[in-house]
C-alpha atoms as a PDB file:
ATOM      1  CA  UNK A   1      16.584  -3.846  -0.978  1.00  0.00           C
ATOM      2  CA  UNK A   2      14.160  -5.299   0.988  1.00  0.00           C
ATOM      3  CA  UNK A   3      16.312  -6.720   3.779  1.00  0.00           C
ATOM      4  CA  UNK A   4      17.915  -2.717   4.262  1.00  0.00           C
ATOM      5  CA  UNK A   5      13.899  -1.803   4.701  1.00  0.00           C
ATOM      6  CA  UNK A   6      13.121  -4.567   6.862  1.00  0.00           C
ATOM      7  CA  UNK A   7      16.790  -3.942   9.248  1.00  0.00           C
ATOM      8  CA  UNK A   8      16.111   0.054   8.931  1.00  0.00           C
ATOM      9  CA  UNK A   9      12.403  -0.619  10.171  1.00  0.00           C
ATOM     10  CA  UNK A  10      13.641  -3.228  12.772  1.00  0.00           C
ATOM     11  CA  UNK A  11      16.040  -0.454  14.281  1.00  0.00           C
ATOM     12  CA  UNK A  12      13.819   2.557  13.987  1.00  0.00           C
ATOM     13  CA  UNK A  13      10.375   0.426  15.897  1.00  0.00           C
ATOM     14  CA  UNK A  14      12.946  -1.705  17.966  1.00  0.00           C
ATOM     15  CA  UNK A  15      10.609  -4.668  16.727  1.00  0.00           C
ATOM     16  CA  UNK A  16      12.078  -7.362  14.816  1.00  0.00           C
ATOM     17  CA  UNK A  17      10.670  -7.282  11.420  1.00  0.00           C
ATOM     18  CA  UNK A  18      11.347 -10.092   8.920  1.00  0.00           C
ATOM     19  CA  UNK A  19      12.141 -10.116   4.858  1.00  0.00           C
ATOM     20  CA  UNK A  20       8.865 -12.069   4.136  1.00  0.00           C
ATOM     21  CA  UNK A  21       6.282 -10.275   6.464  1.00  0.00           C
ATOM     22  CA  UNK A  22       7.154  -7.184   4.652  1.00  0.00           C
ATOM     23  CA  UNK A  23       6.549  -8.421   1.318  1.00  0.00           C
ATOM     24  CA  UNK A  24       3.181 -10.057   1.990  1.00  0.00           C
ATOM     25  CA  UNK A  25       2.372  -6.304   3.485  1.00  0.00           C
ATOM     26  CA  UNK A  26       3.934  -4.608   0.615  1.00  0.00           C
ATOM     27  CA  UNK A  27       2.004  -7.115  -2.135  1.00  0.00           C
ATOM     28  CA  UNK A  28      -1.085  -6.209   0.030  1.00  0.00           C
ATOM     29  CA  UNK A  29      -0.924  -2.485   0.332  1.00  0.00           C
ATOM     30  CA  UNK A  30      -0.109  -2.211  -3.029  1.00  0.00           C
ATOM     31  CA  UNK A  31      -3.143  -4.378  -4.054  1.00  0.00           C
ATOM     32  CA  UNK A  32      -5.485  -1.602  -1.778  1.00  0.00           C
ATOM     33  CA  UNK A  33      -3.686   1.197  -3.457  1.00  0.00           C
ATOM     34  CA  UNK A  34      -4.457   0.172  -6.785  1.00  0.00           C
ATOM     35  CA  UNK A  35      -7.730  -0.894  -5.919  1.00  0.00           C
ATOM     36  CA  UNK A  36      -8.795   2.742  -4.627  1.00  0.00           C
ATOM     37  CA  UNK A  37      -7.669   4.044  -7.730  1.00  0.00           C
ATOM     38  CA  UNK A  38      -9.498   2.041  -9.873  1.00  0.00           C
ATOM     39  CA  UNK A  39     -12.439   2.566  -7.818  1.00  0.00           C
ATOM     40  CA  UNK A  40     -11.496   6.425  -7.788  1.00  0.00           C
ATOM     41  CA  UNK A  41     -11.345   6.872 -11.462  1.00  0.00           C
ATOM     42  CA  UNK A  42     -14.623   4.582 -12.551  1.00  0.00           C
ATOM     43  CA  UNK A  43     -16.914   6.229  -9.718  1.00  0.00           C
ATOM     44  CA  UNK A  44     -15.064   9.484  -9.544  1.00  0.00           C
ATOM     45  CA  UNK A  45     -16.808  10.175 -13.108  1.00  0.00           C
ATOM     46  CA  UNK A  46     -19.997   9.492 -11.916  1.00  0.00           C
ATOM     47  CA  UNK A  47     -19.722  11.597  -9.146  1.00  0.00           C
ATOM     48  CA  UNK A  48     -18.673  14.519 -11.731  1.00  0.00           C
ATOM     49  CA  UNK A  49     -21.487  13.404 -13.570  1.00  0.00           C
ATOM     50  CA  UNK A  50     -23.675  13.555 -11.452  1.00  0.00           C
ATOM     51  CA  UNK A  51     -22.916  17.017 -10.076  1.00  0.00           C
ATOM     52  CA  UNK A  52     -23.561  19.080 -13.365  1.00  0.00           C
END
């Protein structure tokens, strides 16, 4: 699956785009994703918190 993502994003940029730079960028991404969140839903209450 990840070779089709890398070849579909190599055609669509015209840059070539290799199996292993995509994964580091995937593990990383998701790594910020689920960072936010975390940092959404533990400060996100004390935001509510502090609004009422």
């Amino acid at each position: 699956m990840m070779a089709a993502l890398a070849k579909a994003i190599s055609r669509a940029t015209k840059i070539d785009v290799e199996v292993e730079t995509l994964k580091v960028l995937v593990i990383f991404s998701g790594a910020g994703l689920l960072l936010s969140l975390v940092a959404a839903m533990i400060y996100g209450q004390a935001v509510t918190a502090a609004l009422f």
